[in-house]
C-alpha atoms as a PDB file:
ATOM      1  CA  UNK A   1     166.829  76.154 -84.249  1.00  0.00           C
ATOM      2  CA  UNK A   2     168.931  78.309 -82.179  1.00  0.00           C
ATOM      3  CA  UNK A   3     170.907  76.346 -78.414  1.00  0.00           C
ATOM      4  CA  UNK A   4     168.598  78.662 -76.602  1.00  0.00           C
ATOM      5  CA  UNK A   5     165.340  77.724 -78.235  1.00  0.00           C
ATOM      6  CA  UNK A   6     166.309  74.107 -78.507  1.00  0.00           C
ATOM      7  CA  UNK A   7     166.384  74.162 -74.321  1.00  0.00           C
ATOM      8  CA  UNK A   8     163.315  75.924 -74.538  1.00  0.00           C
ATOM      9  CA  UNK A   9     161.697  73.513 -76.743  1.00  0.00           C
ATOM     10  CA  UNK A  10     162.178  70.546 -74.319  1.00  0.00           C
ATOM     11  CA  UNK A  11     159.783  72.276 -71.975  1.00  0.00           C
ATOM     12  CA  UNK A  12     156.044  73.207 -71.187  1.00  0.00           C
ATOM     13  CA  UNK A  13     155.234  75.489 -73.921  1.00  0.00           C
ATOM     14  CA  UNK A  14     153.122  78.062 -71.067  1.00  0.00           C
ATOM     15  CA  UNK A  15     153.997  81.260 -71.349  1.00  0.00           C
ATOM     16  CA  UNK A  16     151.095  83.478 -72.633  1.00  0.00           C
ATOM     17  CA  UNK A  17     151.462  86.165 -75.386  1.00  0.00           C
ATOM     18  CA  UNK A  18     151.607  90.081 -74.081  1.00  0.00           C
ATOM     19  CA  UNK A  19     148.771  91.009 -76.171  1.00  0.00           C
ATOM     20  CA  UNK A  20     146.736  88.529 -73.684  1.00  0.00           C
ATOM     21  CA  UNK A  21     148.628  89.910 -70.542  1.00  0.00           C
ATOM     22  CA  UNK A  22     147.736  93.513 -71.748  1.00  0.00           C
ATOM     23  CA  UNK A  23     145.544  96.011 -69.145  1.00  0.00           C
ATOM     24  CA  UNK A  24     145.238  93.283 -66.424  1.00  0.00           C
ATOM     25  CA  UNK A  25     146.264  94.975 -63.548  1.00  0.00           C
ATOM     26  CA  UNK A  26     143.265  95.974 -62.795  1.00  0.00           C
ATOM     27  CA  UNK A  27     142.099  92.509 -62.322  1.00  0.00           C
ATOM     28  CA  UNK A  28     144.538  91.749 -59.714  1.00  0.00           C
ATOM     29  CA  UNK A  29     143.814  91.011 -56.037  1.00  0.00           C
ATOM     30  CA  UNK A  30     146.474  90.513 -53.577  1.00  0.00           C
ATOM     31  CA  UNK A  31     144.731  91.573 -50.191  1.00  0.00           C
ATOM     32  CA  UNK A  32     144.352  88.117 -48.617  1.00  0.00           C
ATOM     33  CA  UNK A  33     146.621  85.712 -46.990  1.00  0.00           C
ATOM     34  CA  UNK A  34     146.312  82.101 -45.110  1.00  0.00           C
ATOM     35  CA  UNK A  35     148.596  80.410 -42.739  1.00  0.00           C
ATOM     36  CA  UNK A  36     150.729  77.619 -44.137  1.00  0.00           C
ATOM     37  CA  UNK A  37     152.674  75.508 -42.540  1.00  0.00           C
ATOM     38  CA  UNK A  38     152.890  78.316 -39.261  1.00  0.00           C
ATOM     39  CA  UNK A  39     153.749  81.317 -41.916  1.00  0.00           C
ATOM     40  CA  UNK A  40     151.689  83.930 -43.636  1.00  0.00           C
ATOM     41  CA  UNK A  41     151.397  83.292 -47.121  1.00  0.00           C
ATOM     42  CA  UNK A  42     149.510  85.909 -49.398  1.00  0.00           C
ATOM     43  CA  UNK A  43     146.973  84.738 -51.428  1.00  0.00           C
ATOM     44  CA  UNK A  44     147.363  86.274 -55.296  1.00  0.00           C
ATOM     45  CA  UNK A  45     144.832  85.850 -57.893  1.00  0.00           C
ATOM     46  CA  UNK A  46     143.442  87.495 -61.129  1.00  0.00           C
ATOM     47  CA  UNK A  47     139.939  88.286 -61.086  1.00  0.00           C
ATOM     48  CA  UNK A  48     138.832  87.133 -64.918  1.00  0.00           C
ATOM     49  CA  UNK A  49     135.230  87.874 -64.174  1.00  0.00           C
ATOM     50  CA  UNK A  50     133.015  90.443 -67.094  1.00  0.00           C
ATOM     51  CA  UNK A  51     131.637  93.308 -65.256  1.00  0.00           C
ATOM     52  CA  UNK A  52     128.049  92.424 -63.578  1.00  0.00           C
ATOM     53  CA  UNK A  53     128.843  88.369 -63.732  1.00  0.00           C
ATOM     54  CA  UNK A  54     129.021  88.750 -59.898  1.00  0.00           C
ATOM     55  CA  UNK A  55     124.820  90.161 -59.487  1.00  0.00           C
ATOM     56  CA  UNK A  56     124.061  87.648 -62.771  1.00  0.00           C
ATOM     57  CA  UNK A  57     125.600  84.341 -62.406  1.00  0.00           C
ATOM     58  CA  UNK A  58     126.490  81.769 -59.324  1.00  0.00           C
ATOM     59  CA  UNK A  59     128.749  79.612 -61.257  1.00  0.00           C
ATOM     60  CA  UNK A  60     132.388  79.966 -60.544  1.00  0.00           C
ATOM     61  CA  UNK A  61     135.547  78.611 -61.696  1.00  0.00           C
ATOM     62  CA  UNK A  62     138.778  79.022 -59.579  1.00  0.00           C
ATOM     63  CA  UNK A  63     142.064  77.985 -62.059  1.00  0.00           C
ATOM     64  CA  UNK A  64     145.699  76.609 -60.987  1.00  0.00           C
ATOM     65  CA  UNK A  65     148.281  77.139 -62.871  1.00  0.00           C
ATOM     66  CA  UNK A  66     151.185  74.522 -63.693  1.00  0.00           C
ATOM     67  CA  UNK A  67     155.066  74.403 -63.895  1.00  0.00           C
ATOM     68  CA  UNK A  68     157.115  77.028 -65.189  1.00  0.00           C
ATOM     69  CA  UNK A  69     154.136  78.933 -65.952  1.00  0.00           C
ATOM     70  CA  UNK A  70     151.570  81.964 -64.136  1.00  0.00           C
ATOM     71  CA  UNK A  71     148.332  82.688 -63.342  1.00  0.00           C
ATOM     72  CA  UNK A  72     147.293  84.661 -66.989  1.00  0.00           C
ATOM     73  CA  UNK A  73     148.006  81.233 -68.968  1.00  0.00           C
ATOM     74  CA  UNK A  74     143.957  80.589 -68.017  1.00  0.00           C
ATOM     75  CA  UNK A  75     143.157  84.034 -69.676  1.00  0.00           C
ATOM     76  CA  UNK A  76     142.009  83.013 -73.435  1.00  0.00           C
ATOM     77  CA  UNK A  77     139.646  79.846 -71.500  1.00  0.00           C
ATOM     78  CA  UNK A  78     138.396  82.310 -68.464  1.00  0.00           C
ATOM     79  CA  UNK A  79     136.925  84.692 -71.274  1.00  0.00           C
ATOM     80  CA  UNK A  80     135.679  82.148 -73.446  1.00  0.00           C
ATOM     81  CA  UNK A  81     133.828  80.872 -70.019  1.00  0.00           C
ATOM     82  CA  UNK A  82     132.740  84.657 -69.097  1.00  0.00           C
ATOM     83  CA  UNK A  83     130.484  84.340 -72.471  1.00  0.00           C
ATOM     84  CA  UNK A  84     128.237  82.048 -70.327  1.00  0.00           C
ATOM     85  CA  UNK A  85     127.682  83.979 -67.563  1.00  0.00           C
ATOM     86  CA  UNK A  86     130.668  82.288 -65.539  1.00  0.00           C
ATOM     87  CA  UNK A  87     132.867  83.861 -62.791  1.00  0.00           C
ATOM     88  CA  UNK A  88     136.283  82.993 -63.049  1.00  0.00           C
ATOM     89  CA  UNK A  89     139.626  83.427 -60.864  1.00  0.00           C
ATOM     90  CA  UNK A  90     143.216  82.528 -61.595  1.00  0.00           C
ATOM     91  CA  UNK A  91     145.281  81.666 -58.420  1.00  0.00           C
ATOM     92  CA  UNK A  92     148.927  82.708 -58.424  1.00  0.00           C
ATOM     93  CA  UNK A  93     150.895  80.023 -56.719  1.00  0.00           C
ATOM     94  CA  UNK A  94     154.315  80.877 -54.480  1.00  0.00           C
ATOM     95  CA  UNK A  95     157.219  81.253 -55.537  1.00  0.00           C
ATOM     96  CA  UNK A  96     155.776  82.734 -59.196  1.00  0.00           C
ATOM     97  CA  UNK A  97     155.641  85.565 -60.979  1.00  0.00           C
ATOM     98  CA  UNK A  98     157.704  87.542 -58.649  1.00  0.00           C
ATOM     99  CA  UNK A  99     157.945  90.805 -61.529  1.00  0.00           C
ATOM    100  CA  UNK A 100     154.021  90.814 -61.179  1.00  0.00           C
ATOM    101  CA  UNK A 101     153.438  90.514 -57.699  1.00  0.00           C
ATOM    102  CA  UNK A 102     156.337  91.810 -55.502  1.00  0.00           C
ATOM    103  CA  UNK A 103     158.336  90.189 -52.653  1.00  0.00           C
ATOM    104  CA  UNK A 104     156.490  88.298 -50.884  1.00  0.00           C
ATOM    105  CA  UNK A 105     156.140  86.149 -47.876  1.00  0.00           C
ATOM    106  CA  UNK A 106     156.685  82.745 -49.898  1.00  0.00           C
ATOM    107  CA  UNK A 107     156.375  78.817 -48.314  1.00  0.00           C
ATOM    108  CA  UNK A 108     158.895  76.901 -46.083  1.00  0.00           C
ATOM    109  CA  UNK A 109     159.272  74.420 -48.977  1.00  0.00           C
ATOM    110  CA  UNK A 110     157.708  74.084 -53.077  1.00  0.00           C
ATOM    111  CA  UNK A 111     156.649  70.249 -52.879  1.00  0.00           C
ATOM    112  CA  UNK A 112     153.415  69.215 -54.063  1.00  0.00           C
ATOM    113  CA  UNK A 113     151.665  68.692 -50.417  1.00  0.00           C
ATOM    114  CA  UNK A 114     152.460  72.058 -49.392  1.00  0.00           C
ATOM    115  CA  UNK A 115     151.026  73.835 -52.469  1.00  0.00           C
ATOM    116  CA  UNK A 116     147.733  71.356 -51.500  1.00  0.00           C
ATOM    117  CA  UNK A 117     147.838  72.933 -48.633  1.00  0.00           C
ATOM    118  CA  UNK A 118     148.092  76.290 -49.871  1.00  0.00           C
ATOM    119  CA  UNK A 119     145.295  75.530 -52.764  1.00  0.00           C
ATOM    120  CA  UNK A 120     142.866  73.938 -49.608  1.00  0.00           C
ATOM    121  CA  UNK A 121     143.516  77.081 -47.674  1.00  0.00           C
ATOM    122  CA  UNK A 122     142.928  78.872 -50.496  1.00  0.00           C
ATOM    123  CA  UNK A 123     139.423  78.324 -51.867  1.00  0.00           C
ATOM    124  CA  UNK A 124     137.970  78.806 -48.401  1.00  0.00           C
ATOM    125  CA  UNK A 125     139.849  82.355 -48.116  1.00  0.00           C
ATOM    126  CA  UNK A 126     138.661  83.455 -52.037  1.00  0.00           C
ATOM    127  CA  UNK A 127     134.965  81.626 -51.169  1.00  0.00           C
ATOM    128  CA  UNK A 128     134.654  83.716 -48.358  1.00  0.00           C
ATOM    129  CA  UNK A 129     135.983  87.212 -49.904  1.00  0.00           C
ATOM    130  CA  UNK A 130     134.043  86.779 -53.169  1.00  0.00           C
ATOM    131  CA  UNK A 131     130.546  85.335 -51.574  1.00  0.00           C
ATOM    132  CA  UNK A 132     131.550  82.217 -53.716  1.00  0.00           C
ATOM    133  CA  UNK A 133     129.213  78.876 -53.215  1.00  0.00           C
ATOM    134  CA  UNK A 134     131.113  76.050 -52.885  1.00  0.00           C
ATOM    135  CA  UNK A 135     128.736  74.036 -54.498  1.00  0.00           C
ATOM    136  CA  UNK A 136     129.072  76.201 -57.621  1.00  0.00           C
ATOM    137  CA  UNK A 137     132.384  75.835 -57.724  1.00  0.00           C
ATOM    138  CA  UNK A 138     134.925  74.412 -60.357  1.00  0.00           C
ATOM    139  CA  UNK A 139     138.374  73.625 -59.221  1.00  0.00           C
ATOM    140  CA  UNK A 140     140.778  73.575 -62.785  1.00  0.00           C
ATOM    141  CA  UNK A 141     143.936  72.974 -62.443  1.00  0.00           C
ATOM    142  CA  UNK A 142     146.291  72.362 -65.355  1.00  0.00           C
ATOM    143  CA  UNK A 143     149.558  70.046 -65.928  1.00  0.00           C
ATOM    144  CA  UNK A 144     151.351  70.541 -61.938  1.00  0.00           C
ATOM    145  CA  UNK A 145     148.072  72.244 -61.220  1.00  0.00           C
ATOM    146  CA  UNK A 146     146.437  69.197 -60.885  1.00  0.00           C
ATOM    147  CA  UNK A 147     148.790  67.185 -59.657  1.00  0.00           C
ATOM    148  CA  UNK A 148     148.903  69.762 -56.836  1.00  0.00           C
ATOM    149  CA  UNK A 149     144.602  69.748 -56.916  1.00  0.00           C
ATOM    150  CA  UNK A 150     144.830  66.323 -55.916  1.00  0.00           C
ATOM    151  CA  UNK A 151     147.342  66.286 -53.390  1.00  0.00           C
ATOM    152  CA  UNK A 152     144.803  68.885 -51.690  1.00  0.00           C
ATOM    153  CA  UNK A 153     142.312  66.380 -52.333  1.00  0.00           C
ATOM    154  CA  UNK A 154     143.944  63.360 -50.535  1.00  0.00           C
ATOM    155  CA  UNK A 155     144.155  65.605 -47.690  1.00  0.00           C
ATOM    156  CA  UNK A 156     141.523  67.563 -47.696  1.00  0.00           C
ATOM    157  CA  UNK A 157     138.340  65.198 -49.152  1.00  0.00           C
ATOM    158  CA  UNK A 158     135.652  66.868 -47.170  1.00  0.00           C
ATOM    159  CA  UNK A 159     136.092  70.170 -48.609  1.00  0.00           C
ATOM    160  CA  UNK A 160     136.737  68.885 -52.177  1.00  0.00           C
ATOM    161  CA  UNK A 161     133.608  66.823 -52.015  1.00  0.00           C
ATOM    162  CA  UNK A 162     131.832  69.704 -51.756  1.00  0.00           C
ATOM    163  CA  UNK A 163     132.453  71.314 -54.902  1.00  0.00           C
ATOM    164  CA  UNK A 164     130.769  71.102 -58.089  1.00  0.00           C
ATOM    165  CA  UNK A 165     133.816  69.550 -60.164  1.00  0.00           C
ATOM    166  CA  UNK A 166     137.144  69.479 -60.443  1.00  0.00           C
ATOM    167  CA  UNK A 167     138.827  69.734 -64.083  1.00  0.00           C
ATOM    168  CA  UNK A 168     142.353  68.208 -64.752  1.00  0.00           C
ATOM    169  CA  UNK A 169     144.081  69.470 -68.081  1.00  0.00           C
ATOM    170  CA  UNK A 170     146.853  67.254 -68.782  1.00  0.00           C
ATOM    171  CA  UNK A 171     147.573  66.223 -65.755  1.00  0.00           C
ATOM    172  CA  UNK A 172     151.724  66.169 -64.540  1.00  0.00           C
ATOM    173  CA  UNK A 173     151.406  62.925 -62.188  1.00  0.00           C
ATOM    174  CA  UNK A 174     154.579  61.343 -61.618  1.00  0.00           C
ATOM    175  CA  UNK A 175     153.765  58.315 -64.435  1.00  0.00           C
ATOM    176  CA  UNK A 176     152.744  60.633 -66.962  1.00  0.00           C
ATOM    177  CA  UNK A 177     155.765  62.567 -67.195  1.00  0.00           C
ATOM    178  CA  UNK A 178     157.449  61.970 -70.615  1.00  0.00           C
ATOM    179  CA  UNK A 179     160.765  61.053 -70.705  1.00  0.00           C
ATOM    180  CA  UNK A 180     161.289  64.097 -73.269  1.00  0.00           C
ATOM    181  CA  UNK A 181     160.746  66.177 -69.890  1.00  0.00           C
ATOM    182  CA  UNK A 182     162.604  64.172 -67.418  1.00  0.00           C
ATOM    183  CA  UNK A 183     165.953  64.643 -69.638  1.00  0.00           C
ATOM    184  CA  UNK A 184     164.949  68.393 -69.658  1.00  0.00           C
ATOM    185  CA  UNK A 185     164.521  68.526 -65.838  1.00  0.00           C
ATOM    186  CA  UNK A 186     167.974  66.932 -65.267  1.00  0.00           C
ATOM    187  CA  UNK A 187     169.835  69.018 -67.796  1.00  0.00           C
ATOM    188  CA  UNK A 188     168.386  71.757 -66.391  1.00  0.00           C
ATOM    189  CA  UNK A 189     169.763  71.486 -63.214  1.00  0.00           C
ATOM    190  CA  UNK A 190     173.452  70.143 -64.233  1.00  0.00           C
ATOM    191  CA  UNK A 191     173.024  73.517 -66.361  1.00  0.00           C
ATOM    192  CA  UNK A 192     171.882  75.300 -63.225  1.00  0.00           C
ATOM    193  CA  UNK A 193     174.675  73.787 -60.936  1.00  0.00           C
ATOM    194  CA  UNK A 194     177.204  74.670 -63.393  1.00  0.00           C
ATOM    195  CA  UNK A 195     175.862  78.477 -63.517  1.00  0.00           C
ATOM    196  CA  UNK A 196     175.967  78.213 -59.981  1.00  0.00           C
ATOM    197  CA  UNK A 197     179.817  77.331 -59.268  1.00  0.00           C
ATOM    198  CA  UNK A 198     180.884  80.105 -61.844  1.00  0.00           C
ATOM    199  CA  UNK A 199     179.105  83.443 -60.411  1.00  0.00           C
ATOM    200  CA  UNK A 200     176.448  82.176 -57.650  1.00  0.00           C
ATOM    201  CA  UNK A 201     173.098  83.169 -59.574  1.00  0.00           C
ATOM    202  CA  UNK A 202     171.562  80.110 -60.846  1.00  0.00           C
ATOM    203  CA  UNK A 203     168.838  82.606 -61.476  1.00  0.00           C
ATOM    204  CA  UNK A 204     170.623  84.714 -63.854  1.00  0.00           C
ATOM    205  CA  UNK A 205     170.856  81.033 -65.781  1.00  0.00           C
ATOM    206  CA  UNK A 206     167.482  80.650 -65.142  1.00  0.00           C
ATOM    207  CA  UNK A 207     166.258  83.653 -67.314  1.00  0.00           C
ATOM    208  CA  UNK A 208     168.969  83.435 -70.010  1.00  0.00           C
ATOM    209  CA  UNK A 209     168.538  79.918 -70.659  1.00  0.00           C
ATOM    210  CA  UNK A 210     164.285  80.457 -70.681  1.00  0.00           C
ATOM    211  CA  UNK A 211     163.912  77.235 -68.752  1.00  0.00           C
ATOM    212  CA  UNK A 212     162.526  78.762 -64.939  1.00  0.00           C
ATOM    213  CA  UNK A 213     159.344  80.515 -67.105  1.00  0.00           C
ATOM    214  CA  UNK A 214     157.687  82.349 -64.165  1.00  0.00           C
ATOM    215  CA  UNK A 215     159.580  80.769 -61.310  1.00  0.00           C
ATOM    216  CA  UNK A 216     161.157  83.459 -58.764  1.00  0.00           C
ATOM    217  CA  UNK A 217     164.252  81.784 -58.349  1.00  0.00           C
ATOM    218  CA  UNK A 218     165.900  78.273 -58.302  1.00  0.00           C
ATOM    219  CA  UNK A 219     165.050  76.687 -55.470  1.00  0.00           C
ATOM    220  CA  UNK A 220     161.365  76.771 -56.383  1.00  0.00           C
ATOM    221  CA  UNK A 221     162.025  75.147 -59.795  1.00  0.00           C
ATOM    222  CA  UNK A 222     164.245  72.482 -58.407  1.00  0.00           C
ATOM    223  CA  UNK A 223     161.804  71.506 -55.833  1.00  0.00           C
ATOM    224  CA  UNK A 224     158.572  71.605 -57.944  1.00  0.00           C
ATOM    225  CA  UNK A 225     160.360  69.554 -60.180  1.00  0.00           C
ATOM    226  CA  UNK A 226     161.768  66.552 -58.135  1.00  0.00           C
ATOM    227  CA  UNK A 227     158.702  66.599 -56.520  1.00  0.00           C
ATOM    228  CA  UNK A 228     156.376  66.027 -59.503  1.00  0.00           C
ATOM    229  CA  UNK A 229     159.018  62.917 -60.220  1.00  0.00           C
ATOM    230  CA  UNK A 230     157.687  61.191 -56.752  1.00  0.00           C
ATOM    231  CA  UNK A 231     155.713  57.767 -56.651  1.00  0.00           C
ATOM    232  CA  UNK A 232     153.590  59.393 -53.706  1.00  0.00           C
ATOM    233  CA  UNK A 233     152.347  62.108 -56.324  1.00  0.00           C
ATOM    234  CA  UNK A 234     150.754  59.166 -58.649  1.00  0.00           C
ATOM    235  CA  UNK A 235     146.796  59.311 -58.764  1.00  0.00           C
ATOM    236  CA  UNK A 236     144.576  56.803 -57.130  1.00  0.00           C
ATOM    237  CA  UNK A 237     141.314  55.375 -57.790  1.00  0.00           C
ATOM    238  CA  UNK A 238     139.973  55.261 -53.986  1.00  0.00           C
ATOM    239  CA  UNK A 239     140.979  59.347 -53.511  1.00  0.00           C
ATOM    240  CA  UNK A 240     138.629  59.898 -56.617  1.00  0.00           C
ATOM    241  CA  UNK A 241     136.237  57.903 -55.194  1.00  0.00           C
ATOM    242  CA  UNK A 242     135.964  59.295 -52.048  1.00  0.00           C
ATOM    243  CA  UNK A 243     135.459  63.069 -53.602  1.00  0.00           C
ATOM    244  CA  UNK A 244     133.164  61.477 -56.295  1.00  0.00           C
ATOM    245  CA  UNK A 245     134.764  59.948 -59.135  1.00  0.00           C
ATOM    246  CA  UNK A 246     131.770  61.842 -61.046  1.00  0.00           C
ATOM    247  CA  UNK A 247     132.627  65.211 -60.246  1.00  0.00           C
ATOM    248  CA  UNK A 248     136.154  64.991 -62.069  1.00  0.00           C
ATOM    249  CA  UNK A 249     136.889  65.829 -65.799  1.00  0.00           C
ATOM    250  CA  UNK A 250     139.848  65.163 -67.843  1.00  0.00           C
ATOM    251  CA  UNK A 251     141.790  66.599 -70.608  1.00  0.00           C
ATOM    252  CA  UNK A 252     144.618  65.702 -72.464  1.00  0.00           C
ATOM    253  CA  UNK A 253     146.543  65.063 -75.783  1.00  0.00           C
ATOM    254  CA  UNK A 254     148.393  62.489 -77.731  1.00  0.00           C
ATOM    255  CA  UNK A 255     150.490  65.364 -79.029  1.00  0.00           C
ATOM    256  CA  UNK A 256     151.762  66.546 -75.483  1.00  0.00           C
ATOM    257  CA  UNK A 257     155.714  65.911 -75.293  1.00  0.00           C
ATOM    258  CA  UNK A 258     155.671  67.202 -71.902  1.00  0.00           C
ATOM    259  CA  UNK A 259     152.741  64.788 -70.533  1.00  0.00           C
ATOM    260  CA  UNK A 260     151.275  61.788 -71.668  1.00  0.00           C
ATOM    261  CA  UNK A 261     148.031  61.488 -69.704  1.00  0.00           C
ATOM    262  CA  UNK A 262     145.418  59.588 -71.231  1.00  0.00           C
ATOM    263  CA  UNK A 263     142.879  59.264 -68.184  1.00  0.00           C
ATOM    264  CA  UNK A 264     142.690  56.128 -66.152  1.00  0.00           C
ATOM    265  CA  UNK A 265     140.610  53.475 -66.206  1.00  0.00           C
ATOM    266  CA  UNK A 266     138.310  54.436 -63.923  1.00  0.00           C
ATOM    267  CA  UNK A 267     137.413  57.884 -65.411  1.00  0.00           C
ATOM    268  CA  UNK A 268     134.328  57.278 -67.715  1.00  0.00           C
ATOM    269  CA  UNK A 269     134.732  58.096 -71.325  1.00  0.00           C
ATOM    270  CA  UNK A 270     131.939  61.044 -71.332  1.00  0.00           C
ATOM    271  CA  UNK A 271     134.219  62.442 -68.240  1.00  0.00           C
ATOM    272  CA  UNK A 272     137.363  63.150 -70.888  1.00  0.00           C
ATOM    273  CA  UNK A 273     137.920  64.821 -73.959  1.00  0.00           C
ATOM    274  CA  UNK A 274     140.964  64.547 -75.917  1.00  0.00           C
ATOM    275  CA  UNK A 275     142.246  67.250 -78.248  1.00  0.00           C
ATOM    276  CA  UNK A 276     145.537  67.422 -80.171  1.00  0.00           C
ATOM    277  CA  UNK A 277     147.094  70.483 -79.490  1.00  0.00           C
ATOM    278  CA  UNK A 278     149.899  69.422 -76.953  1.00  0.00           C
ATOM    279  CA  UNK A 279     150.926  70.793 -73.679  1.00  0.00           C
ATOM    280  CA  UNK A 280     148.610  74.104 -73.924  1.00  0.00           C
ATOM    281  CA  UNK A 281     144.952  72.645 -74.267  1.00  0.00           C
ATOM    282  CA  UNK A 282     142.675  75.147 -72.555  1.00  0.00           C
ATOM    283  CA  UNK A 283     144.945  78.038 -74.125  1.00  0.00           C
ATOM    284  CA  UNK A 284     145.186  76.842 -77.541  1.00  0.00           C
ATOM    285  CA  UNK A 285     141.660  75.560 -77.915  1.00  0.00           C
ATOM    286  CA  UNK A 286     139.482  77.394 -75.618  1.00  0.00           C
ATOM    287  CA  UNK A 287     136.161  78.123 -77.043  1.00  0.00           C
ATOM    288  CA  UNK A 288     136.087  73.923 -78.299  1.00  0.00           C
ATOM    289  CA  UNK A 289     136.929  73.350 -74.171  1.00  0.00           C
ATOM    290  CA  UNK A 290     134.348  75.624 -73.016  1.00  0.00           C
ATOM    291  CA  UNK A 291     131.628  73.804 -74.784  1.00  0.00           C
ATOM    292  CA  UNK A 292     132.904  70.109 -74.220  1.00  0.00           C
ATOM    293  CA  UNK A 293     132.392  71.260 -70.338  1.00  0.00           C
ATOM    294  CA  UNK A 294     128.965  73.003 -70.582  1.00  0.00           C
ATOM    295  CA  UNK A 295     127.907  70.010 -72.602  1.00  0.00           C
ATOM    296  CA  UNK A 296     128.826  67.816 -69.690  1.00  0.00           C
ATOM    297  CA  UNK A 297     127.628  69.582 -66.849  1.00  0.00           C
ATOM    298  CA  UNK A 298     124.702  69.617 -69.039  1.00  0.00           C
ATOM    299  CA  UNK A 299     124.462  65.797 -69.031  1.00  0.00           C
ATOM    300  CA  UNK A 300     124.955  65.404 -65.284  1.00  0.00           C
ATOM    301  CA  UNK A 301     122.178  67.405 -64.581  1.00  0.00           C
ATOM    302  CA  UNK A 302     124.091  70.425 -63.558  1.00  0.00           C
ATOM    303  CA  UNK A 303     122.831  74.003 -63.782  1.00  0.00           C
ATOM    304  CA  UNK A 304     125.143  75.780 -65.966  1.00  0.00           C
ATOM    305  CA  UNK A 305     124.040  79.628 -66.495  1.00  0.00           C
ATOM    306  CA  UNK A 306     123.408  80.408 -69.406  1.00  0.00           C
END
């Protein structure tokens, strides 16, 4: 194994193949924005839906990508979904995916409770544009994806309680963060800082060493990073509870070097399913995830289309 693959290897396995990335442009939407924190922030998101699923089906899922990673990781699970007759978007968070999208207006800071903010602000600005009910609506987000889907819940329960469910796939709280990880997020940025005092572009580093993924630059990596690592960003029963502890689902796997997120106590067992495939779950076993989900929503009485 090669230096540069070895400092790949120590962290979230995300990025999706081309093949999968292939002819999506046309799926893109980028004509909405929301104010954060007193600035204009656009809101970016794929649109995985199969043409007619919006005159056929009201069930919707709206997906939040993780660290390092982009909005196309939820591609291979959105189609599998878009076999039942679901409607599916893929929300491109700040500071990402920069090639994609263009320069844009980004947020004041990359913490956690901002991107809740953003993800809050969000939904009700894609609800609105895409006739979406909120009570048919499935909020996924995966690895910082739902860490940041549960800040916005802590501080935004009324909205959240709302929804149909809310899926987290191995979930990047900060005491399930491996210690595999932590070593990789602190060697990153000694490597980073080093880069930085020889020619001033940490983001040149950044790309060379493969450790920023989809990350514009290095201020958003630093920042998502260190603030995945605080205490504040730890789950807690009486949040759940107060959205509806049965609305939530959970994923995760023994295998994951990056996470180790078994659910909590206080998540039934027929609310979790754990498969061994690490860090990627939803991308690596997508058609086994669709059906765990439709099985449950099945169980709890839920109209799933069919």
């Amino acid at each position: 194994m090669t230096k540069h693959n070895l400092i790949c290897w120590f962290f979230f396995s995300l990025v999706i193949s081309n093949t999968e990335a292939d002819n999506l442009e046309k799926r893109i939407n980028k004509n909405l924005s929301v104010i954060i924190d007193g600035g204009k922030v656009p809101v970016r998101y794929y649109d995985f839906s199969v043409e007619g699923s919006k005159k056929t089906s009201s069930d919707v899922i709206l997906f939040i990508h993780g660290f390092r990673s982009n909005a196309r990781y939820f591609y291979p699970i959105a189609s599998a979904f878009s076999q039942v007759g679901y409607r599916s978007f893929s929300l491109e968070l700040p500071g990402y995916d920069k090639s994609t999208w263009g320069t844009t207006t980004e947020l004041l800071n990359y913490e956690l409770a901002a991107y809740g903010r953003y993800i809050a602000s969000s939904i009700e600005a894609i609800s609105g544009a895409e006739n979406i009910d909120l009570k048919r609506l499935t909020i996924w987000g995966h690895s910082m994806g739902s860490s940041i889907v549960y800040r916005a819940i802590v501080d935004h329960p009324n909205l959240f309680s709302c929804l149909k469910s809310i899926v987290f796939e191995a979930p990047a709280f900060a005491n399930s963060i491996t210690k595999v990880s932590k070593f990789a997020i602190w060697l990153s940025t000694k490597i980073l800082k080093l880069g930085d005092r020889h020619d001033s572009s940490p983001e040149r580093w950044l790309k060379w060493l493969g450790i920023g993924g989809s990350t514009d630059n290095y201020q958003v990596f630093v920042q998502n990073a260190y603030s995945m690592l605080k205490p504040e960003n730890n789950i807690k029963q009486e949040v759940l509870d107060r959205l509806g502890v049965e609305k939530v689902f959970w994923l995760w796997s023994a295998k994951d070097i990056a996470v180790y997120s078994p659910p909590p106590d206080f998540i039934p067992n027929e609310q979790s399913i754990q498969v061994f495939v690490g860090h990627s779950i939803s991308h690596r076993a997508p058609k086994k995830i669709c059906d765990t989900i439709l099985g449950w929503h099945s169980r709890t009485h839920v109209e799933v289309s069919q």
